[in-house]
Protein backbone atom coordinates (compact mmCIF):
# COMPACT_ATOMS: atom_id res chain seq x y z
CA UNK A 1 -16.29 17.98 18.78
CA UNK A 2 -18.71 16.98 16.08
CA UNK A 3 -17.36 14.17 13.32
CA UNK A 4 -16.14 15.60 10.09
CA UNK A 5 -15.09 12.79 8.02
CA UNK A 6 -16.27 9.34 8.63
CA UNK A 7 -15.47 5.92 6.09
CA UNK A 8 -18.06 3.40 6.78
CA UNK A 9 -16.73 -0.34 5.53
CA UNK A 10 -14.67 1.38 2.31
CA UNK A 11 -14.51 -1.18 0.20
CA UNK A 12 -11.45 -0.48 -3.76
CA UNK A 13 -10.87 -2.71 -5.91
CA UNK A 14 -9.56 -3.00 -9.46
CA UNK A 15 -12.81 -3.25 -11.84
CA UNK A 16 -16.06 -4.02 -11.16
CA UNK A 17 -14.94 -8.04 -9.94
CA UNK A 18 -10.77 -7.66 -9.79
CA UNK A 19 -9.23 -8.09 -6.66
CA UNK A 20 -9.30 -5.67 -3.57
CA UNK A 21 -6.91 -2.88 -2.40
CA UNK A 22 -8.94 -1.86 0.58
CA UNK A 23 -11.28 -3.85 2.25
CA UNK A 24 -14.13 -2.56 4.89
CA UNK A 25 -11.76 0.36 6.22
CA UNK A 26 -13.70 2.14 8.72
CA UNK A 27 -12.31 5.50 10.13
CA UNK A 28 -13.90 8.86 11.43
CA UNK A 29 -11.97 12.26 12.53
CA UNK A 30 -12.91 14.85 14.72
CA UNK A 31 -13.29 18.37 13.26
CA UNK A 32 -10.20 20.21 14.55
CA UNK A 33 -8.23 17.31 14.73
CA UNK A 34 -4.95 15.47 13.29
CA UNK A 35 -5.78 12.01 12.44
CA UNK A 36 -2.63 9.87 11.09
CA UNK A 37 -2.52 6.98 9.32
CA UNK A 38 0.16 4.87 9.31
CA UNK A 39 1.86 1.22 7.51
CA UNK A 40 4.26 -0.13 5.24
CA UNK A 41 4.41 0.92 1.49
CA UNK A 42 1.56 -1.53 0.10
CA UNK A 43 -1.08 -0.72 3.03
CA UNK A 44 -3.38 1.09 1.15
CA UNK A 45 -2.27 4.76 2.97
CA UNK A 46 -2.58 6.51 -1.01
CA UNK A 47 -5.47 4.00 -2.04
CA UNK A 48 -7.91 5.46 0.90
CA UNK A 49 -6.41 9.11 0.35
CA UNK A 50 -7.71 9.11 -3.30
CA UNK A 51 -10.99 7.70 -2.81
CA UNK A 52 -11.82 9.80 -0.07
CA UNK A 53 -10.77 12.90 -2.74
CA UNK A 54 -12.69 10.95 -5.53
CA UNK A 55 -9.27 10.72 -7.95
CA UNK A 56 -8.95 7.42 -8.64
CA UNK A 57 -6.97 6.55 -11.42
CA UNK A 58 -9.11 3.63 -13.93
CA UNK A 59 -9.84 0.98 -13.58
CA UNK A 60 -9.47 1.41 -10.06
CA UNK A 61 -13.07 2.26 -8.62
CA UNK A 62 -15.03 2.22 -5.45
CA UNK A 63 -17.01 -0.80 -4.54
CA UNK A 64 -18.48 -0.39 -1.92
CA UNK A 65 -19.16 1.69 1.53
CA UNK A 66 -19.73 5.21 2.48
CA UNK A 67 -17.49 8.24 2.56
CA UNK A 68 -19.39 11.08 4.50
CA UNK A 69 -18.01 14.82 4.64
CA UNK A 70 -20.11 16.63 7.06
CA UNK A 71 -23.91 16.01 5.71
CA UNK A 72 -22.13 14.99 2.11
CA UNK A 73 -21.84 11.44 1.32
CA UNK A 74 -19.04 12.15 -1.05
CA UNK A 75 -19.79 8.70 -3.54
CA UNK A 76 -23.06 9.44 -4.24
CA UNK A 77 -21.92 13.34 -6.11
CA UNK A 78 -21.55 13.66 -9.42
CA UNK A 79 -18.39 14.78 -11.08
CA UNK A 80 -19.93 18.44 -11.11
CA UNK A 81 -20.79 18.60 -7.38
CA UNK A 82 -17.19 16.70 -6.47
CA UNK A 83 -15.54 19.52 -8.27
CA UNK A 84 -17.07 21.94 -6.61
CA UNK A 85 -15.98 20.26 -2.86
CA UNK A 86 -12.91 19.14 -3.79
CA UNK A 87 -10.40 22.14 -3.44
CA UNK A 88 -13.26 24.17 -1.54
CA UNK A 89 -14.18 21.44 1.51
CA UNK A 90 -11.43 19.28 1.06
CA UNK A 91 -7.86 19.70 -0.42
CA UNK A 92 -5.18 17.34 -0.56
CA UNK A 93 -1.04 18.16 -0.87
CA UNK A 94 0.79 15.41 -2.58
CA UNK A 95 3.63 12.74 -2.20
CA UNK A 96 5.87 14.70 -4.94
CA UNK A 97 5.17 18.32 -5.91
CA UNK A 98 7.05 18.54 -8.64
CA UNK A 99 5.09 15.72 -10.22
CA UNK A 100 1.58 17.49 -8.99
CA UNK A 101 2.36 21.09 -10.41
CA UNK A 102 1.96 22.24 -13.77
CA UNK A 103 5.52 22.22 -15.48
CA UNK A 104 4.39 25.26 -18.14
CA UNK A 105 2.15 27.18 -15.78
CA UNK A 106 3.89 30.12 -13.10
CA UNK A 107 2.72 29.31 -9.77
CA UNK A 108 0.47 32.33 -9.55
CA UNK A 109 -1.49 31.80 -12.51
CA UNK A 110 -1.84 27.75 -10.67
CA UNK A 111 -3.14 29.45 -6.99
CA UNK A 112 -5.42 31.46 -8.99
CA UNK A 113 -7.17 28.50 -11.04
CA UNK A 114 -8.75 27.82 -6.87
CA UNK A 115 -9.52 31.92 -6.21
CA UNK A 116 -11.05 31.70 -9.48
CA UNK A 117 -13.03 28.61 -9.57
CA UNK A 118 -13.75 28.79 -5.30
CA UNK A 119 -13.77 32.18 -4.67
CA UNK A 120 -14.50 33.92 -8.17
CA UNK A 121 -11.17 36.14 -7.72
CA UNK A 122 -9.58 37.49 -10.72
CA UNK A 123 -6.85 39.77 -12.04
CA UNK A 124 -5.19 41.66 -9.48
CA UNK A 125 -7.06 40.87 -6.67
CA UNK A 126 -6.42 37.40 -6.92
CA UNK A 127 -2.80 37.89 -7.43
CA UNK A 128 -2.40 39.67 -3.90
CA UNK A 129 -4.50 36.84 -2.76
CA UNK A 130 -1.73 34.58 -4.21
CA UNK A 131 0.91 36.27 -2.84
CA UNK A 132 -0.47 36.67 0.75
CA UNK A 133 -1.15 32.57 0.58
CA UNK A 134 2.91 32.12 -0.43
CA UNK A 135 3.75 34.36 2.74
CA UNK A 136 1.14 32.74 5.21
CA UNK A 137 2.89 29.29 3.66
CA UNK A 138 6.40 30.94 4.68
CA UNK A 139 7.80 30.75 0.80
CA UNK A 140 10.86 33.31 0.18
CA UNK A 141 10.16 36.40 -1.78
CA UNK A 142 6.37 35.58 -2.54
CA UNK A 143 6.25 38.69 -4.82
CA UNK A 144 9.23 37.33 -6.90
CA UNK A 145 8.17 33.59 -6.75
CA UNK A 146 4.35 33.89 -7.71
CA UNK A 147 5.76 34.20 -11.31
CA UNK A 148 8.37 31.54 -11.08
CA UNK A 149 8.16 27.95 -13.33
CA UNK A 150 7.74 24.83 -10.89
CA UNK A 151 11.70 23.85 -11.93
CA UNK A 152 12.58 27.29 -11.00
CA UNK A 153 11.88 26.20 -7.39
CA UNK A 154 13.54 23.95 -4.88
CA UNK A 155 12.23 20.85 -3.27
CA UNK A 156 10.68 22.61 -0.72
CA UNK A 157 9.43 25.59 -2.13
CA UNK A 158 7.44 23.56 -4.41
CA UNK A 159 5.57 21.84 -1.48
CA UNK A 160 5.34 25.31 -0.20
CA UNK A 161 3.38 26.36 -3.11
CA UNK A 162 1.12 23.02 -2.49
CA UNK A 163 0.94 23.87 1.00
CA UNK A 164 -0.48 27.44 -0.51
CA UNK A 165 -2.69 26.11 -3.03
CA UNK A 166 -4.35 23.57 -0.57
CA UNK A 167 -5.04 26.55 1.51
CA UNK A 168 -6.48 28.75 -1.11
CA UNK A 169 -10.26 27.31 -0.64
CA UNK A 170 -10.22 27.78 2.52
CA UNK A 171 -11.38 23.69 3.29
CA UNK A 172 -12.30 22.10 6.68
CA UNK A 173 -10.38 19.03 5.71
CA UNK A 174 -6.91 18.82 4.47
CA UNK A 175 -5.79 15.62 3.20
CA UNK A 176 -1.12 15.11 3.56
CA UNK A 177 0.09 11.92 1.63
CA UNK A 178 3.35 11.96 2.80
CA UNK A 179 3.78 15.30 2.16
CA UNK A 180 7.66 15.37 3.47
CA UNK A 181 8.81 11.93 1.23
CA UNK A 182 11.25 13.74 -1.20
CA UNK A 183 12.23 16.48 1.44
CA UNK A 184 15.25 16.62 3.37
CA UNK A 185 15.18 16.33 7.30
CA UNK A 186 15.61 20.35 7.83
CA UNK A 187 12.77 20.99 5.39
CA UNK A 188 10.64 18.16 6.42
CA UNK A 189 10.55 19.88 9.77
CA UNK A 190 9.63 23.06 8.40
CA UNK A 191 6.76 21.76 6.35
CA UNK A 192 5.06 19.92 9.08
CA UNK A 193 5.79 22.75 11.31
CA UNK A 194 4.08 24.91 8.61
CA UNK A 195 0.78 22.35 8.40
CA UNK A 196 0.64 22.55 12.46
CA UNK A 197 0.74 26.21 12.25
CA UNK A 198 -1.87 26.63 9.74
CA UNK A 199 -4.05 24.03 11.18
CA UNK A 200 -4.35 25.52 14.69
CA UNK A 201 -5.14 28.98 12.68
CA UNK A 202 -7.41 27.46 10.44
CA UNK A 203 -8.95 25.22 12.70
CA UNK A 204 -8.92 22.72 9.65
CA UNK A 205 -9.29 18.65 10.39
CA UNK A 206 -5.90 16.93 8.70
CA UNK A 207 -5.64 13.50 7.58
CA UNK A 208 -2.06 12.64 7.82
CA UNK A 209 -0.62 10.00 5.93
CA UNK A 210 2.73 8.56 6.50
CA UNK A 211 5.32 6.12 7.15
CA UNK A 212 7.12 8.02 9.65
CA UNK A 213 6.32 6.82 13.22
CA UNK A 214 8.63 10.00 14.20
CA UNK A 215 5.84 12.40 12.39
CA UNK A 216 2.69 10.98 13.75
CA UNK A 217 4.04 11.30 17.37
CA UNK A 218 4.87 14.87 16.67
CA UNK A 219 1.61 15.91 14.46
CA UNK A 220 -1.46 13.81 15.48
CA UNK A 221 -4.11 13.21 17.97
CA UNK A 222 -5.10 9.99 16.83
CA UNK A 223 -3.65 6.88 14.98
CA UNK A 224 -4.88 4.34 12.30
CA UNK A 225 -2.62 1.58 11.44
CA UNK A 226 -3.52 0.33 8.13
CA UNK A 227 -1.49 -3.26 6.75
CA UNK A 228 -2.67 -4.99 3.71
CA UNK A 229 -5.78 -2.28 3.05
CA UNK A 230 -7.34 -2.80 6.68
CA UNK A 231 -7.01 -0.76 9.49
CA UNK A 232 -5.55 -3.05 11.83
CA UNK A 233 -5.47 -0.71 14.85
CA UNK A 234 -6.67 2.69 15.65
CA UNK A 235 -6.54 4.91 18.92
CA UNK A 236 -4.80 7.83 20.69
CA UNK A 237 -1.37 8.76 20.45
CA UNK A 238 -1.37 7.29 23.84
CA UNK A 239 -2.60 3.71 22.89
CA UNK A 240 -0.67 3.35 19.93
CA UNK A 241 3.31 4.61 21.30
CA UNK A 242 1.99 3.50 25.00
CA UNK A 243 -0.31 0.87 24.70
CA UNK A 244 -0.05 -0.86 21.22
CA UNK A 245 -2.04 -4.24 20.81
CA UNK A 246 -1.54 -5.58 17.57
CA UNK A 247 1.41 -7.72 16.67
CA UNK A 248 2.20 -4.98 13.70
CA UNK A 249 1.65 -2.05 15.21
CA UNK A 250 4.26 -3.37 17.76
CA UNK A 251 6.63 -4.34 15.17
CA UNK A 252 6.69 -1.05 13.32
CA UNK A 253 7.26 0.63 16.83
CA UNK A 254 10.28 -1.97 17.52
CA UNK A 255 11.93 -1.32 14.34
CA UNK A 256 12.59 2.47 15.00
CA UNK A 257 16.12 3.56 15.59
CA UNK A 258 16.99 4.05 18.98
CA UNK A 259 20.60 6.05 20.58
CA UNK A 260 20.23 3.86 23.07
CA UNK A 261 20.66 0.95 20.93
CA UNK A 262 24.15 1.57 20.21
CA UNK A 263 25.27 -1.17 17.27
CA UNK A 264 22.80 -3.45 17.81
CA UNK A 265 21.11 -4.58 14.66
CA UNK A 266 17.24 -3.11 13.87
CA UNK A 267 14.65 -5.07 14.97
CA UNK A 268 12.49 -6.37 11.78
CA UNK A 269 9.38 -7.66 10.73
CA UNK A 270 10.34 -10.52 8.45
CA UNK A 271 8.65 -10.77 4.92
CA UNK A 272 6.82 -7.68 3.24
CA UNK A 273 2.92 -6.54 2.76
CA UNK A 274 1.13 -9.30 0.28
CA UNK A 275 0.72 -7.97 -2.76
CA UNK A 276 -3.44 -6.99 -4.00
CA UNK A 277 -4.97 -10.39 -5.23
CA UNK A 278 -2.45 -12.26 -3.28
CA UNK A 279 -3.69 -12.00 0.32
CA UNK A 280 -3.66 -15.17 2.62
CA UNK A 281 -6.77 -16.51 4.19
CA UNK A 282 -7.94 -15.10 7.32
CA UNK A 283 -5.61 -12.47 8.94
CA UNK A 284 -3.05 -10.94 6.24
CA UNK A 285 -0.38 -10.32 8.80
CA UNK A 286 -0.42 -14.21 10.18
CA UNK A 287 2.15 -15.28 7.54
CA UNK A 288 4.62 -12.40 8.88
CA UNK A 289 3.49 -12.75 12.90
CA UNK A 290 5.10 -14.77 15.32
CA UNK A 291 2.40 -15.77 17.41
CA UNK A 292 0.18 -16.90 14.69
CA UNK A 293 -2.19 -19.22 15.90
CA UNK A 294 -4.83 -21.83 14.00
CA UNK A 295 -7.37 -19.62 15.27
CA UNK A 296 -5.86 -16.85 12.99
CA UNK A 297 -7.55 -18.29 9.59
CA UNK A 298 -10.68 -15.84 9.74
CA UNK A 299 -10.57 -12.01 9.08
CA UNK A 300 -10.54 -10.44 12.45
CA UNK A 301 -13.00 -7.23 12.96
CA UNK A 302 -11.54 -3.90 14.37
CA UNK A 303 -12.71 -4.71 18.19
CA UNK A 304 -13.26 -1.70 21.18
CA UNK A 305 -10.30 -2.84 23.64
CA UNK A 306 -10.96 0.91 25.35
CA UNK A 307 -12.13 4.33 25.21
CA UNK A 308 -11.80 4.78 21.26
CA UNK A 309 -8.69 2.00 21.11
CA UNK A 310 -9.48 -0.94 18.28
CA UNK A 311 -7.41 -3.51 17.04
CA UNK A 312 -8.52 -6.25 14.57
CA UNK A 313 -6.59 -9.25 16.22
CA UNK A 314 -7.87 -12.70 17.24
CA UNK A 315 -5.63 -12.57 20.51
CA UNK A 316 -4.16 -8.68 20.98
CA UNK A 317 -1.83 -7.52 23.75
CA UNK A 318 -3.96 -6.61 26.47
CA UNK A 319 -3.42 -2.90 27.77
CA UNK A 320 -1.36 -2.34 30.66
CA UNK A 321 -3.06 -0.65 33.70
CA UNK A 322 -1.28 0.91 36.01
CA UNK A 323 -1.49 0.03 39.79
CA UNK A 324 -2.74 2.55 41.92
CA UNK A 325 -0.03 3.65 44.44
CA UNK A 326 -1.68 3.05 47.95
């Protein structure tokens, strides 16, 4: 598989000299494939999505590194040429629908702003198009709903309609942040049934972002752990759920609920994610992490421990190998 998206050393930051929300995140995915990233609220998950789809709100700006989409090095465009990428090459469904759609626009006339400005479809033509991206995104009725308000439309039809919009470029790379937050369970199943679906059809590359250990085990191929705006560990499905070697990683995997747990209490990670401007010297998690050590006072770098497995600790868990049977 050849590498669609890589970030080389992403560096975002408040202003030109304000304090950092990600530092040096490196990251690559496969075309074809389902790359999740993962962490607390505070980690930096939405930072990286938005400044990989250029839509950074001010004064929040890019201050260093590379973001490269295919032969594209995406921060050296100009507003023009981003335009014409984003929505075309890249798309991106939102946290909140209802907060991303148009409130005074129907949702045909908002699937045919992409046909018109991607694909120069207008007028009927574009409507059918409309309507045959609401069925292929499994909405109810898409001949009745393409002329619907936003708040004529539940929680999940409205992520349907993102779902359909994303899809109306046709891109390589779709970009989820958290697209299931303000979903409930049964329809947060059906959506990211709906993005598997259209991803194996589409052969599109998704960049899943989410809090939900539950959802990257289901949806992705690979992991990236992200805490404090570094990615802390990154690796297979495998390494992470089988094989995890940072401290945090292993702590977000211990707090999930388990049946077999019965009433026992959750297991925690004490404290919460510094807040930007506020990190600690050295290692941002050593002030939450149990087996902090002196050593632990310089920024570790994102180290091979495998085939494609990296963790950014001073002393990881070692992977596990299994003893051959004789």
């Amino acid at each position: 598989m050849s590498t669609l998206l890589r970030v080389e050393h992403l560096t975002t930051a408040i202003g030109a000299r304000g304090p950092e929300i990600l530092s040096a995140v490196d990251l690559s995915l496969q075309s074809g494939e389902v790359l999740g990233v993962v962490g607390e609220s505070g980690s930096g998950k939405s930072m990286l999505a938005l400044s990989i789809m250029g839509l950074l709100p001010h004064p929040i700006q890019v201050r260093g590194g590379r973001i490269l989409l295919g032969d594209h090095d995406l921060l050296a465009l100009r507003a023009p040429q981003m335009r014409a990428l984003r929505g075309k090459d890249i798309a991106m469904i939102f946290q909140e629908p209802m907060t991303s759609l148009n409130p005074v626009m129907r949702v045909g006339q908002q699937i045919g702003e992409v046909l018109r400005w991607h694909l120069g479809m207008r007028g009927d033509a574009a409507r059918a198009e409309g309507i045959a991206l609401l069925r292929r995104a499994e909405m109810p009725d898409p001949q009745r709903q393409i002329d619907a308000y936003p708040h004529e439309l539940s929680g999940g039809m409205r992520q349907r309609v993102m779902v359909a919009m994303a899809l109306a470029g046709r891109p390589r790379l779709l970009v989820a942040d958290e697209p299931t937050t303000a979903l409930d369970v049964t329809i947060q199943a059906q959506i990211l049934d709906l993005v598997r679906k259209l991803q194996h059809e589409n052969g599109m590359s998704v960049l899943l972002i989410t809090h939900d250990l539950g959802v990257i085990a289901e949806m992705c191929d690979r992991v990236a752990v992200m805490y404090a705006g570094r990615v802390v560990e990154s690796g297979s499905v495998l390494d992470i759920f089988d094989r995890p070697s940072h401290p945090y990683t292993r702590g977000l995997l211990a707090s999930r609920p388990k049946i077999s747990a019965g009433a026992q209490w959750l297991s925690t990670i004490e404290g919460s994610v510094p807040a930007v401007g506020q990190l600690p010297q050295g290692c941002s998690f050593a002030p939450r992490c149990r087996l902090a050590h002196a050593a632990c006072n310089v920024v570790p770098p994102l180290r091979p421990l495998g085939d494609a497995h990296q963790v950014a600790c001073v002393f990881p868990f070692e992977p596990v190998v299994a003893q051959a049977v004789v």
